[in-house]
C-alpha atoms as a PDB file:
ATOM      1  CA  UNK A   1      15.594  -8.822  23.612  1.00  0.00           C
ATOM      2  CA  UNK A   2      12.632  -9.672  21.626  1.00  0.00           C
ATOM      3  CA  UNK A   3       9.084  -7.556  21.915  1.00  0.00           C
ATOM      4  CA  UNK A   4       6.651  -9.457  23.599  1.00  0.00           C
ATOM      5  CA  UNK A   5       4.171 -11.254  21.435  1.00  0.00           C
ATOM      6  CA  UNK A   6       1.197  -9.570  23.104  1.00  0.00           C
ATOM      7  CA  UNK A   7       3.159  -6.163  22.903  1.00  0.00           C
ATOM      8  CA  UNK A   8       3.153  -6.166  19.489  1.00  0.00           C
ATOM      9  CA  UNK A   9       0.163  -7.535  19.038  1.00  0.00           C
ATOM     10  CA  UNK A  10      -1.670  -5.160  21.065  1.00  0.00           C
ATOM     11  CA  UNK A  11       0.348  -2.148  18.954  1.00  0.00           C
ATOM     12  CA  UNK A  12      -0.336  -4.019  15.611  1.00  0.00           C
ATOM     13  CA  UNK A  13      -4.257  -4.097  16.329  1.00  0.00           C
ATOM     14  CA  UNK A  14      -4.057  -0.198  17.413  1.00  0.00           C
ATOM     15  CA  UNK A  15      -2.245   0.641  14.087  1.00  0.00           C
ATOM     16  CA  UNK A  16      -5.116  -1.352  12.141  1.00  0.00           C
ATOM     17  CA  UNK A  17      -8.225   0.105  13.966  1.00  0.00           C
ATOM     18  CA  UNK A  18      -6.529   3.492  14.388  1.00  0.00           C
ATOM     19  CA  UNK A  19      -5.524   3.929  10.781  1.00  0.00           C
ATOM     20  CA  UNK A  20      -8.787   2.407   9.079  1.00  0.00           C
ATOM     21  CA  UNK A  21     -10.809   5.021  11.153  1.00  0.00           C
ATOM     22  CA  UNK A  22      -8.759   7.872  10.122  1.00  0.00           C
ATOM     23  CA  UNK A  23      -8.841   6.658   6.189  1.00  0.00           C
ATOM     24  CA  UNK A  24     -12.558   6.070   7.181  1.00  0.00           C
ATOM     25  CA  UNK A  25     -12.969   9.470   8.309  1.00  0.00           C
ATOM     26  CA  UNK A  26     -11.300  11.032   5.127  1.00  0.00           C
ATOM     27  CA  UNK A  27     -13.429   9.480   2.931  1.00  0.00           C
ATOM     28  CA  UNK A  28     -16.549  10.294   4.409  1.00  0.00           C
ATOM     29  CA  UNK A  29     -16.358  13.519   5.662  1.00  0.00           C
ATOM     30  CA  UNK A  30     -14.394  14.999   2.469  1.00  0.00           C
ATOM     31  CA  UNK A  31     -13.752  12.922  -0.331  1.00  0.00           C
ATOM     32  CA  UNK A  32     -17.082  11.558  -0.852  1.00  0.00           C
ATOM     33  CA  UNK A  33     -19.382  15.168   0.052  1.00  0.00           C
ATOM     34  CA  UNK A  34     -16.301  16.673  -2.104  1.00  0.00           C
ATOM     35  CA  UNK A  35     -17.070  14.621  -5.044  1.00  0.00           C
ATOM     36  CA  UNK A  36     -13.768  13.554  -5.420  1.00  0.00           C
ATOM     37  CA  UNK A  37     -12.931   9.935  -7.403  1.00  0.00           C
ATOM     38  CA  UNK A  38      -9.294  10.010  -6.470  1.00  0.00           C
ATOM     39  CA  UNK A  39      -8.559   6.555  -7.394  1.00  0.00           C
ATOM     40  CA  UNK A  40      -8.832   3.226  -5.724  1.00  0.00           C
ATOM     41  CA  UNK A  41     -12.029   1.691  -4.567  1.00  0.00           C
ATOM     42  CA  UNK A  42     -13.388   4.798  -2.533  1.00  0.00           C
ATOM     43  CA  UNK A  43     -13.290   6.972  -6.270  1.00  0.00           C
ATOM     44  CA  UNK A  44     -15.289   3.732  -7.255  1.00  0.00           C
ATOM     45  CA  UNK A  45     -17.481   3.736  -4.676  1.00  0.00           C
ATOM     46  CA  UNK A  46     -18.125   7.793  -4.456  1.00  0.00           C
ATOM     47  CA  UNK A  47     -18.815   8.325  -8.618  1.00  0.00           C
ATOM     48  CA  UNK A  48     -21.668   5.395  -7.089  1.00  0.00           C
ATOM     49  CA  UNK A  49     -22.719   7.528  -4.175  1.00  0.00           C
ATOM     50  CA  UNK A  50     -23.302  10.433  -6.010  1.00  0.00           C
ATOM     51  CA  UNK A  51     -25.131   8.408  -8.907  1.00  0.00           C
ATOM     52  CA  UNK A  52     -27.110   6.221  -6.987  1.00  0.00           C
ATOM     53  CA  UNK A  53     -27.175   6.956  -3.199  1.00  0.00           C
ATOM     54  CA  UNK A  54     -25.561   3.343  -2.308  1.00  0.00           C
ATOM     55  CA  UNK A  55     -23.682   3.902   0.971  1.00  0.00           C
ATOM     56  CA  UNK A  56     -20.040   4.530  -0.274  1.00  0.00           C
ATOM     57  CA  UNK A  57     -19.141   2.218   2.712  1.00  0.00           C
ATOM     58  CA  UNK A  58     -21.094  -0.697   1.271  1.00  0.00           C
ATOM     59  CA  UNK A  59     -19.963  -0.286  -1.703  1.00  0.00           C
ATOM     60  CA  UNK A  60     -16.349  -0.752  -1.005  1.00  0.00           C
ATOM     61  CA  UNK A  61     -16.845  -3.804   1.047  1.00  0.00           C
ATOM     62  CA  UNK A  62     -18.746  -5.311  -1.708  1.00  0.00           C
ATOM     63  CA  UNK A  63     -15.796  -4.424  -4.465  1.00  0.00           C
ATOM     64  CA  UNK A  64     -13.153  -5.268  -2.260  1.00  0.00           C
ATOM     65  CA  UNK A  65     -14.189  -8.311  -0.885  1.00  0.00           C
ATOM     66  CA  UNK A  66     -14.366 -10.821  -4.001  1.00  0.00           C
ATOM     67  CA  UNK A  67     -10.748  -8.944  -4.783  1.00  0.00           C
ATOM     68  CA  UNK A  68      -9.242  -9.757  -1.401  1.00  0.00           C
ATOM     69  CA  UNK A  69     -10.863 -13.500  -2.237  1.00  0.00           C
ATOM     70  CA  UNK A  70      -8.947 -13.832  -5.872  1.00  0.00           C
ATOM     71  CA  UNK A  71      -5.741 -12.489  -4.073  1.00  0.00           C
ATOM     72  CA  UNK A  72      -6.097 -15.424  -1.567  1.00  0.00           C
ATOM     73  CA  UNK A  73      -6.573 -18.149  -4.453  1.00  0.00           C
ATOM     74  CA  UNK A  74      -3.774 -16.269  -6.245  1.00  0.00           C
ATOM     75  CA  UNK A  75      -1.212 -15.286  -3.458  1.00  0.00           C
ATOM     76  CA  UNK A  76      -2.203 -17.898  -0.888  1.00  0.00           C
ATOM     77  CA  UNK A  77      -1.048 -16.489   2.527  1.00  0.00           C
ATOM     78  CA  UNK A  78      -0.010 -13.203   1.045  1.00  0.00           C
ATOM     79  CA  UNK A  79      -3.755 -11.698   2.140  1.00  0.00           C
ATOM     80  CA  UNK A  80      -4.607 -13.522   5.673  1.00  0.00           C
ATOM     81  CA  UNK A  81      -6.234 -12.099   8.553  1.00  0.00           C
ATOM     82  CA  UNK A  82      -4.894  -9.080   8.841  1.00  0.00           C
ATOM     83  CA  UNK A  83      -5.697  -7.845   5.671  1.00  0.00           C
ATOM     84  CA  UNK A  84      -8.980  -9.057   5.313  1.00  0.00           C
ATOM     85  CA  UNK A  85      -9.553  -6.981   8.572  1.00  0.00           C
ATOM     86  CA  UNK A  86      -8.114  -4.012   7.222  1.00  0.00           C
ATOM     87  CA  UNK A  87     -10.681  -4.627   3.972  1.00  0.00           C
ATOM     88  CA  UNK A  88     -13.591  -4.859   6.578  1.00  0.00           C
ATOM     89  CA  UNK A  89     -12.572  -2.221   8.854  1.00  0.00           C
ATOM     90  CA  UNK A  90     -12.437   0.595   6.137  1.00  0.00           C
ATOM     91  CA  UNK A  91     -15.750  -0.260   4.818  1.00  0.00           C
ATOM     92  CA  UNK A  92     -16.798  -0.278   8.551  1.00  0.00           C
ATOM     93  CA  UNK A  93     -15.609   3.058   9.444  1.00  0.00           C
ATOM     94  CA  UNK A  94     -16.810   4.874   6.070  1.00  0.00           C
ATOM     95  CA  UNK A  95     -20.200   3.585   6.769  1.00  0.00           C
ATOM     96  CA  UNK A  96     -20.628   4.574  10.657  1.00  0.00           C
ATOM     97  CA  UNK A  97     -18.848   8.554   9.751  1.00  0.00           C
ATOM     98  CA  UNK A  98     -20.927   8.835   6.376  1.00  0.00           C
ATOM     99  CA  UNK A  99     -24.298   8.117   8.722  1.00  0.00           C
ATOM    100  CA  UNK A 100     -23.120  10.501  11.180  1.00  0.00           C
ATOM    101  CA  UNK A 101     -22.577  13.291   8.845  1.00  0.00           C
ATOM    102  CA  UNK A 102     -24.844  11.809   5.974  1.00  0.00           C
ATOM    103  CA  UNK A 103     -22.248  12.128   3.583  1.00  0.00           C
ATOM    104  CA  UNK A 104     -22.083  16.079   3.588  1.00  0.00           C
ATOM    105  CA  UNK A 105     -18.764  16.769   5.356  1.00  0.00           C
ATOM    106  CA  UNK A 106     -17.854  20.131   7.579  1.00  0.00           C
ATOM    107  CA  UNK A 107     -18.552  22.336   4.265  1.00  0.00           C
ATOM    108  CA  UNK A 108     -20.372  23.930   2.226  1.00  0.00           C
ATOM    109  CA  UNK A 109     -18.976  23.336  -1.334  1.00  0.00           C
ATOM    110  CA  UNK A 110     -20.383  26.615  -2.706  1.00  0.00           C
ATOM    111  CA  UNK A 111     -17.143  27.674  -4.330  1.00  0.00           C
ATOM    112  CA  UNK A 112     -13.701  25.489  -5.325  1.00  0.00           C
ATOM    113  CA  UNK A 113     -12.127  26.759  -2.373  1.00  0.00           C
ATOM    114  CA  UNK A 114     -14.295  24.100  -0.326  1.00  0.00           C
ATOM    115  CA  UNK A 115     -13.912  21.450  -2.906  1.00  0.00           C
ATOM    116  CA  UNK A 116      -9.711  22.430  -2.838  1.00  0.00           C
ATOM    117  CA  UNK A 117      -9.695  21.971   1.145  1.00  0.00           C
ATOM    118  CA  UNK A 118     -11.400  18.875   0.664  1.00  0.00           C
ATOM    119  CA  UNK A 119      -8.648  17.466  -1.481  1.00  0.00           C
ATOM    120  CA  UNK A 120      -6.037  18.704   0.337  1.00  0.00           C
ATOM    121  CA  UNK A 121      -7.443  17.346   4.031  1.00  0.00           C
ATOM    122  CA  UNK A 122      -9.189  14.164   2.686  1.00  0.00           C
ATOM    123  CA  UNK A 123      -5.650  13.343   1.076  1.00  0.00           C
ATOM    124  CA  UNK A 124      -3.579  14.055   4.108  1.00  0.00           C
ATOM    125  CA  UNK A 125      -5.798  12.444   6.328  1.00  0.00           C
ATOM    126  CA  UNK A 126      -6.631   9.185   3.978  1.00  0.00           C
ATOM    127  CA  UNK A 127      -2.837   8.724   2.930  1.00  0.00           C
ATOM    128  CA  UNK A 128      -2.015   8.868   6.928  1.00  0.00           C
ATOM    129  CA  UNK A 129      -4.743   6.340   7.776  1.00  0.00           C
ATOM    130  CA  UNK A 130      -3.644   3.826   5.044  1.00  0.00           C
ATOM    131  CA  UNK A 131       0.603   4.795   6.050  1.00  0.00           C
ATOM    132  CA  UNK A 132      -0.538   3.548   9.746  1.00  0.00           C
ATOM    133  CA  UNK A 133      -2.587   0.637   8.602  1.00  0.00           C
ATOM    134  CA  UNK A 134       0.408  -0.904   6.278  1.00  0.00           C
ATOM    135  CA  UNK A 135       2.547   0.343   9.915  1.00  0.00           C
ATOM    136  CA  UNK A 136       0.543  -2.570  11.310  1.00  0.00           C
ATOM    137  CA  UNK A 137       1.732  -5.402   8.655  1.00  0.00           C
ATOM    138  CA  UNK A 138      -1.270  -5.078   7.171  1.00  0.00           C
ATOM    139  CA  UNK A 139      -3.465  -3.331   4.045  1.00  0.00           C
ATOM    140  CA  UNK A 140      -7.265  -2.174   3.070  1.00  0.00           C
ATOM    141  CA  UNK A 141      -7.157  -4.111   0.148  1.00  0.00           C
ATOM    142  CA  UNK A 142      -9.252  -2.900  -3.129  1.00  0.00           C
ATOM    143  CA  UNK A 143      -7.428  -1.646  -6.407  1.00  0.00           C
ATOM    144  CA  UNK A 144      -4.170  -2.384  -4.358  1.00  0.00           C
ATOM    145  CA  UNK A 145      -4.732  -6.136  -4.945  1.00  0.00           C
ATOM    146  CA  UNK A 146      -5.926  -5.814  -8.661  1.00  0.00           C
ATOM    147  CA  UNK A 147      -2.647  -4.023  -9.181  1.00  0.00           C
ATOM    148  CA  UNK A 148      -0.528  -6.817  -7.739  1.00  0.00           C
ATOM    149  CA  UNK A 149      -2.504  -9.568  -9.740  1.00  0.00           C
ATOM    150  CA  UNK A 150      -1.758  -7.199 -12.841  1.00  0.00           C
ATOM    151  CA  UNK A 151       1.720  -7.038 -11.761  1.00  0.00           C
ATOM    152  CA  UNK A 152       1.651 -11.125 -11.524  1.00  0.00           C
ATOM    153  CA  UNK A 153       0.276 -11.835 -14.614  1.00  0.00           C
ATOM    154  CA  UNK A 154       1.963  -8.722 -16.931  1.00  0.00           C
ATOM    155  CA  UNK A 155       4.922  -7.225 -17.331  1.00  0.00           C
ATOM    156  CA  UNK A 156       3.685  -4.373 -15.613  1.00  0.00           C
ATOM    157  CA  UNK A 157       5.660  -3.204 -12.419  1.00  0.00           C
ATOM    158  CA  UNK A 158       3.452  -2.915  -8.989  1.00  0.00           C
ATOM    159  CA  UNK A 159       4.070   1.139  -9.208  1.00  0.00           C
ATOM    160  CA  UNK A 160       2.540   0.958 -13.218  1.00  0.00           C
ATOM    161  CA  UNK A 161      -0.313  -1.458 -12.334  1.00  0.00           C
ATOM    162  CA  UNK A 162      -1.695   0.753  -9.585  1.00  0.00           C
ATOM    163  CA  UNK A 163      -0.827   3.603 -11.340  1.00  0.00           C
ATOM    164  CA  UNK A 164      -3.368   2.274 -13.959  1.00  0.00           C
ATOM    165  CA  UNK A 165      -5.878   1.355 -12.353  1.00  0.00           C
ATOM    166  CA  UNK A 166      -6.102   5.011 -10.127  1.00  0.00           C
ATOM    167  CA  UNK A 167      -5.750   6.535 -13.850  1.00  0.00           C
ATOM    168  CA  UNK A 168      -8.812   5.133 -14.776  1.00  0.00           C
ATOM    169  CA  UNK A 169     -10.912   5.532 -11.827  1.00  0.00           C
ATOM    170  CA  UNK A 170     -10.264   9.468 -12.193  1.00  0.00           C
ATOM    171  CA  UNK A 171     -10.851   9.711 -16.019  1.00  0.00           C
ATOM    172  CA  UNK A 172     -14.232   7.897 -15.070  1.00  0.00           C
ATOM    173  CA  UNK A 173     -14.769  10.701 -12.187  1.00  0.00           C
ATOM    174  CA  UNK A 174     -13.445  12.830 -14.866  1.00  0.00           C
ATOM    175  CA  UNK A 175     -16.640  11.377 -17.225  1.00  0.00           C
ATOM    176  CA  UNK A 176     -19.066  11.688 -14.505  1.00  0.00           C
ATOM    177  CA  UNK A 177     -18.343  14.688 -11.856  1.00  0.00           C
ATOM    178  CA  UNK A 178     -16.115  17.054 -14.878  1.00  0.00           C
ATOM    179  CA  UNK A 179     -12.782  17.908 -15.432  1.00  0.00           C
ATOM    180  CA  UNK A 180     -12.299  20.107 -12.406  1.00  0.00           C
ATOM    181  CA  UNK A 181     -13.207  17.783 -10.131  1.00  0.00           C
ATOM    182  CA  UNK A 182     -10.620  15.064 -11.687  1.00  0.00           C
ATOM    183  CA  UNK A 183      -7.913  17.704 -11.177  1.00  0.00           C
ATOM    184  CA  UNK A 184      -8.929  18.002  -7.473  1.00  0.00           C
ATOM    185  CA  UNK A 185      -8.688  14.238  -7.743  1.00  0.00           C
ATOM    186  CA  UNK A 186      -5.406  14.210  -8.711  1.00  0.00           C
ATOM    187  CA  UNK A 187      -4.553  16.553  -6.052  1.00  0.00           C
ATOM    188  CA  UNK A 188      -5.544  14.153  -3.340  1.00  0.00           C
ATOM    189  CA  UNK A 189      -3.680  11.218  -5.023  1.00  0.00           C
ATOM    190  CA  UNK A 190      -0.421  12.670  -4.967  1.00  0.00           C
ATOM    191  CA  UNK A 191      -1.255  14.231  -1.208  1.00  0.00           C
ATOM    192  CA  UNK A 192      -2.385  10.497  -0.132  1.00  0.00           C
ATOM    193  CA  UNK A 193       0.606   9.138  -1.262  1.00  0.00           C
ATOM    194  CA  UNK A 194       3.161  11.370   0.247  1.00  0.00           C
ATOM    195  CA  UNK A 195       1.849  11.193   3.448  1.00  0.00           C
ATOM    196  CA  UNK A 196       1.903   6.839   3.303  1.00  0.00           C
ATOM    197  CA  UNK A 197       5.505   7.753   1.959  1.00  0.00           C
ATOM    198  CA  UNK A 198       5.939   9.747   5.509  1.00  0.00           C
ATOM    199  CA  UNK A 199       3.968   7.348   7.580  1.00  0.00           C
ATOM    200  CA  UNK A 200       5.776   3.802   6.445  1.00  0.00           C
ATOM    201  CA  UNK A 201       9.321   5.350   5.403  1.00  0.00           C
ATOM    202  CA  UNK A 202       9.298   6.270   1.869  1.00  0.00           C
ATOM    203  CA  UNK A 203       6.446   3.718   0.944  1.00  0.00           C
ATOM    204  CA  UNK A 204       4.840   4.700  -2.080  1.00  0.00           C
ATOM    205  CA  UNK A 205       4.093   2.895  -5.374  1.00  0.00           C
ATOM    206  CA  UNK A 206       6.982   0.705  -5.409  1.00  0.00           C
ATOM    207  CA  UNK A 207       6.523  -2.806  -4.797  1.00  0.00           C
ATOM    208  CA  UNK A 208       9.986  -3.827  -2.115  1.00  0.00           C
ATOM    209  CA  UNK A 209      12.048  -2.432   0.055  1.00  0.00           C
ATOM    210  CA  UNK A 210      16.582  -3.465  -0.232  1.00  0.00           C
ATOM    211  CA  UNK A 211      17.789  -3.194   3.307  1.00  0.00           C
ATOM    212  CA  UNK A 212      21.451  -3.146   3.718  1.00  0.00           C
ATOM    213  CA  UNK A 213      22.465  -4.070   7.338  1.00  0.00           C
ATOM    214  CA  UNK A 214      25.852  -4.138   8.321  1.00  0.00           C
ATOM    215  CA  UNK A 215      26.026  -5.896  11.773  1.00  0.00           C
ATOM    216  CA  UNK A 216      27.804  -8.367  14.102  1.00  0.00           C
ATOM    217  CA  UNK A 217      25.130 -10.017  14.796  1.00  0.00           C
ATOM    218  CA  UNK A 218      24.108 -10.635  11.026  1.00  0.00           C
ATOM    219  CA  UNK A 219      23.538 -14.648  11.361  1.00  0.00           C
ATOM    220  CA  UNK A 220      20.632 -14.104  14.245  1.00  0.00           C
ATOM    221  CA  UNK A 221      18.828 -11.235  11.728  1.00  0.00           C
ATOM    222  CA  UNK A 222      18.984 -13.302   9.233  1.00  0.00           C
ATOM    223  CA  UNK A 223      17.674 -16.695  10.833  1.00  0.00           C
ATOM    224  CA  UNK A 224      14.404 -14.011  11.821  1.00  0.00           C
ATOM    225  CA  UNK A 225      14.301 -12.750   8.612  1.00  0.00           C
ATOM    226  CA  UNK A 226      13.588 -16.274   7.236  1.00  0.00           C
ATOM    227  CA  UNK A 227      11.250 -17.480  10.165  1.00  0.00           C
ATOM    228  CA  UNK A 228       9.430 -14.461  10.588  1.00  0.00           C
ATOM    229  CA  UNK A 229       9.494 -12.206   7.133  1.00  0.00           C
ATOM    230  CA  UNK A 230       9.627 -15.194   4.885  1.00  0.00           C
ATOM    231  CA  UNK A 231      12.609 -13.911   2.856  1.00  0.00           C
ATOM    232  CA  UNK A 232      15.713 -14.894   2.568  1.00  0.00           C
ATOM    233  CA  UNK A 233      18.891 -12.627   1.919  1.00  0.00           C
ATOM    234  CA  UNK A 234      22.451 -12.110   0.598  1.00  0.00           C
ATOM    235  CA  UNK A 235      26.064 -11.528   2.587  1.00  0.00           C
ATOM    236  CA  UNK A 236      28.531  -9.312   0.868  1.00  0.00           C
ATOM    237  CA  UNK A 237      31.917  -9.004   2.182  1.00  0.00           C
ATOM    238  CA  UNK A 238      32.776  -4.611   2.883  1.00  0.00           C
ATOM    239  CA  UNK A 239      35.938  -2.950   3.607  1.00  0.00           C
ATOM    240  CA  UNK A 240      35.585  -0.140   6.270  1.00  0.00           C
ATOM    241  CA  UNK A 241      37.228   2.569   4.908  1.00  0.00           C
ATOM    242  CA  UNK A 242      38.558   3.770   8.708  1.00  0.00           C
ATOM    243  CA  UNK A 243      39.318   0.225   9.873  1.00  0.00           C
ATOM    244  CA  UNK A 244      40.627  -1.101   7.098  1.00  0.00           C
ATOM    245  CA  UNK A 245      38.841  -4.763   8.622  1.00  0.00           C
ATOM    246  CA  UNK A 246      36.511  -6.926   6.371  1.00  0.00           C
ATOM    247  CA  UNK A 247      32.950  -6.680   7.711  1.00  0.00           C
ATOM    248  CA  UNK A 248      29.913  -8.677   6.576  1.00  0.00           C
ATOM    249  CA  UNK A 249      26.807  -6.778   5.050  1.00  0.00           C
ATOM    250  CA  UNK A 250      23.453  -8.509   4.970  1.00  0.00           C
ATOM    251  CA  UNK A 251      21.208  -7.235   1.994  1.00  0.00           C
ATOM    252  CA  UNK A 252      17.465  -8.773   1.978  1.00  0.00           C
ATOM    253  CA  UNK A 253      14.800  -7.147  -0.179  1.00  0.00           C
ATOM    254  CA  UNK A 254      11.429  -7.278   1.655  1.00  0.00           C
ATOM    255  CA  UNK A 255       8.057  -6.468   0.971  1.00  0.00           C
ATOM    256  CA  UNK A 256       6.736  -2.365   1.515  1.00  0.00           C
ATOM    257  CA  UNK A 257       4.868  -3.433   4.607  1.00  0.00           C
ATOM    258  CA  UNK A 258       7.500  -5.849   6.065  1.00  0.00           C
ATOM    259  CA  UNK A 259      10.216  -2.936   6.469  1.00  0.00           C
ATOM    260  CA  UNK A 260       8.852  -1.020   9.787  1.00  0.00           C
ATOM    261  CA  UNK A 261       9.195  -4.787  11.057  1.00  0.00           C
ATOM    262  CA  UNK A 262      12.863  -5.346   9.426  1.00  0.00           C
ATOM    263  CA  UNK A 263      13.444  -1.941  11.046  1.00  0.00           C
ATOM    264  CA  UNK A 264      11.876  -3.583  14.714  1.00  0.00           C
ATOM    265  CA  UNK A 265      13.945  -7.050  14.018  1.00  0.00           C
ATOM    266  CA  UNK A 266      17.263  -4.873  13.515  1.00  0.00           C
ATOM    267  CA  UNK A 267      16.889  -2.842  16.802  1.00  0.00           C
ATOM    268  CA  UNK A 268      15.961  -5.608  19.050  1.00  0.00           C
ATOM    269  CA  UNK A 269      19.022  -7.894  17.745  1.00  0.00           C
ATOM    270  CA  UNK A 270      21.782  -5.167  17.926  1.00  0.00           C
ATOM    271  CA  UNK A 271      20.805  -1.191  18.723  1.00  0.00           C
ATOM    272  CA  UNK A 272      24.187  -0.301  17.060  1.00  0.00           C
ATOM    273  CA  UNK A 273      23.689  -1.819  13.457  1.00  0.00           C
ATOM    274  CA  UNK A 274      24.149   0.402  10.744  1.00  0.00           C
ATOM    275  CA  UNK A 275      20.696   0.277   8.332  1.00  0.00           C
ATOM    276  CA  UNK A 276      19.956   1.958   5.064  1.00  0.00           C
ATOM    277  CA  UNK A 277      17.262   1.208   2.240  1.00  0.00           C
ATOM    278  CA  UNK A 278      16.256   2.536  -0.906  1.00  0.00           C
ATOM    279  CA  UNK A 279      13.193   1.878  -3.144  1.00  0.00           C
ATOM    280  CA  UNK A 280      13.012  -1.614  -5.314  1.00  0.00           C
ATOM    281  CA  UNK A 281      11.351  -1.049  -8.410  1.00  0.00           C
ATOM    282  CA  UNK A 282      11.128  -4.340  -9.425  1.00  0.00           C
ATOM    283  CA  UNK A 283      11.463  -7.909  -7.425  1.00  0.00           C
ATOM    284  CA  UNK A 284      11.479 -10.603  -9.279  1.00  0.00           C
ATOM    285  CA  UNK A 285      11.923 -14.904  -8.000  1.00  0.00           C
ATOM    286  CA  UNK A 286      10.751 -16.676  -4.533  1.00  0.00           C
ATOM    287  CA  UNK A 287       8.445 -14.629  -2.519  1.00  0.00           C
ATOM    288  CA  UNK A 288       8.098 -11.895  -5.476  1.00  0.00           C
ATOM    289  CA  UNK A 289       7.273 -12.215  -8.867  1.00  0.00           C
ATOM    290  CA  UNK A 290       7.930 -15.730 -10.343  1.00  0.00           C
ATOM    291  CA  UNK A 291      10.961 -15.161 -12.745  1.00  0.00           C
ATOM    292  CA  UNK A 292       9.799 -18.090 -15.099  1.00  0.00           C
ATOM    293  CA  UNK A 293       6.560 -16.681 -15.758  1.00  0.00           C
ATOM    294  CA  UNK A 294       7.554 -13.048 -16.264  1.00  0.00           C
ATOM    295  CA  UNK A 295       9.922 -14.337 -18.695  1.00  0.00           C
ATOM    296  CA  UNK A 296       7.014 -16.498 -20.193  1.00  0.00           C
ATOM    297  CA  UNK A 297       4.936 -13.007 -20.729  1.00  0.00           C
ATOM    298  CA  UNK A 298       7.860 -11.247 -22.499  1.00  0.00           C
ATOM    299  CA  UNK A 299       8.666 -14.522 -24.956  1.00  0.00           C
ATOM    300  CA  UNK A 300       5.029 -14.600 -25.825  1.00  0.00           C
ATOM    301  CA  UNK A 301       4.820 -10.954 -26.526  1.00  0.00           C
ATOM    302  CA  UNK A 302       7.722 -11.370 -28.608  1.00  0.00           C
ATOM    303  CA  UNK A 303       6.552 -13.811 -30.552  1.00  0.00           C
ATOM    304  CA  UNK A 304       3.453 -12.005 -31.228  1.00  0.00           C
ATOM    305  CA  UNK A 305       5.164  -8.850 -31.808  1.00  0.00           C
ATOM    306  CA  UNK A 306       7.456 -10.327 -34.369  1.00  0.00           C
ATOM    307  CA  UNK A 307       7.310  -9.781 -38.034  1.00  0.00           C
ATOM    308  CA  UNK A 308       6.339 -12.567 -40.320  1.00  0.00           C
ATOM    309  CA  UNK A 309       8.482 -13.766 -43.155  1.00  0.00           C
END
């Protein structure tokens, strides 16, 4: 039995306005007072608190709205409502907690034990904002969309493009705020990212999702993986090992914030499927990375690469 639309609706919007508050709170109350340039457009945005006094909020609407409109004339439907709201939201939410606590947290950053809590909360509490916002089908834009045009356009993987780009937005904090504080930086990175790993299954810096799903009801998951994910998938023909009978496995390879869906699709269609997925580092044809063109970037760089005669 399917969820009804204004069920999951209703849950999606929660996950969006639920987890863009919490991010928002994280970034005002202890990144930003912290000092901490952790990557992303909030490290852009708090290196230009601290050096101008621009609302941090502000600032990351106005960086991460002309990206969010180059990944629409790139991506096309990739970045549609949803994510714009997410983009809008998080600047939203900064702004109202960083006017209620003017930008100077719950501490008093007189020794690195305050600016150490800091990372450790502000990462916990941003990674589990942004974990339930990508719950919801949808993201809070920023560096995440420079590092998928990267991806597009280079042979870089998703994981190395946004790895990049959070690289340099700490070696700048690193320039401006000093070494310690780029550490601490580094700290809430890696704190932020476990906890969207917790929050959306293992999602992290990869760029897909494989799901294996070994079902009777295979042809019906499949038909809503097309209509409703947008993907497409593979049958393989398994052995069970007890059985002894041929069994049909569906593999499709989805997008990070598609899975919690796949997961939803799955459980609706037949509660006893057996489900397992792992980490795709790299996805490459229809609905991924255009084979032709990644192919394109490594002939070129071969040519210029190669020695002349």
């Amino acid at each position: 039995m399917h969820e009804p639309k204004f069920k999951r609706l209703t849950r999606e919007a929660l996950y969006l306005f639920g987890g863009t508050a919490l991010a928002g709170f994280a970034i005002a109350a202890f990144i930003t007072p912290a000092k901490i340039a952790s990557g992303g457009v909030n490290g852009i945005a708090t290196i230009t608190y601290h050096l101008t006094g621009w609302d941090t909020g502000l600032v990351m609407l106005l960086i991460s709205f002309p990206l969010f409109l180059i990944g629409m004339s790139i991506f096309g439907g990739t970045y549609g409502f949803k994510s714009l709201a997410g983009t809008l939201l998080l600047s939203f939410w900064v702004s109202l907690f960083g006017q209620l606590t003017h930008y100077q947290g719950f501490l008093p950053y007189v020794d690195r034990m305050d600016t150490l809590l800091s990372a450790i909360f502000g990462g916990v509490l941003l990674g589990s904002g942004i974990g339930i916002v990508m719950r919801s089908g949808a993201n809070t834009g920023g560096t995440d969309i420079l590092a998928q045009i990267l991806a597009r356009f280079t042979p870089l993987a998703m994981g190395t493009a946004l790895f990049l780009c959070d690289a340099t937005v700490i070696v700048l904090g690193a320039v401006v705020f000093g070494f310690e504080r780029a550490l601490f930086a580094v700290i809430t990175l890696y704190l932020s990212g476990q906890m969207v790993n917790y929050m959306v299954m293992n999602l992290g810096t990869k760029y897909a999702k494989t799901a294996y799903i070994v079902s009777e009801k295979h042809e019906v998951i499949g038909k809503r993986i097309i209509t409703e994910l947008h993907h497409g998938g593979t049958l393989i023909t398994g052995v069970g090992i007890f059985t002894g009978r041929q069994r049909p496995i569906l593999m499709a390879v989805v997008h990070n914030q598609q899975i919690n869906h796949l997961t939803q699709i799955v459980h609706e269609e037949d509660p006893k499927a057996f489900m397992f997925v792992h980490e795709t580092y790299q996805a490459l044809g229809e609905g991924f990375v255009p084979m032709n063109k990644l192919m394109g970037l490594y002939e070129k760089r071969s040519k210029q690469n190669r020695p002349e005669r």
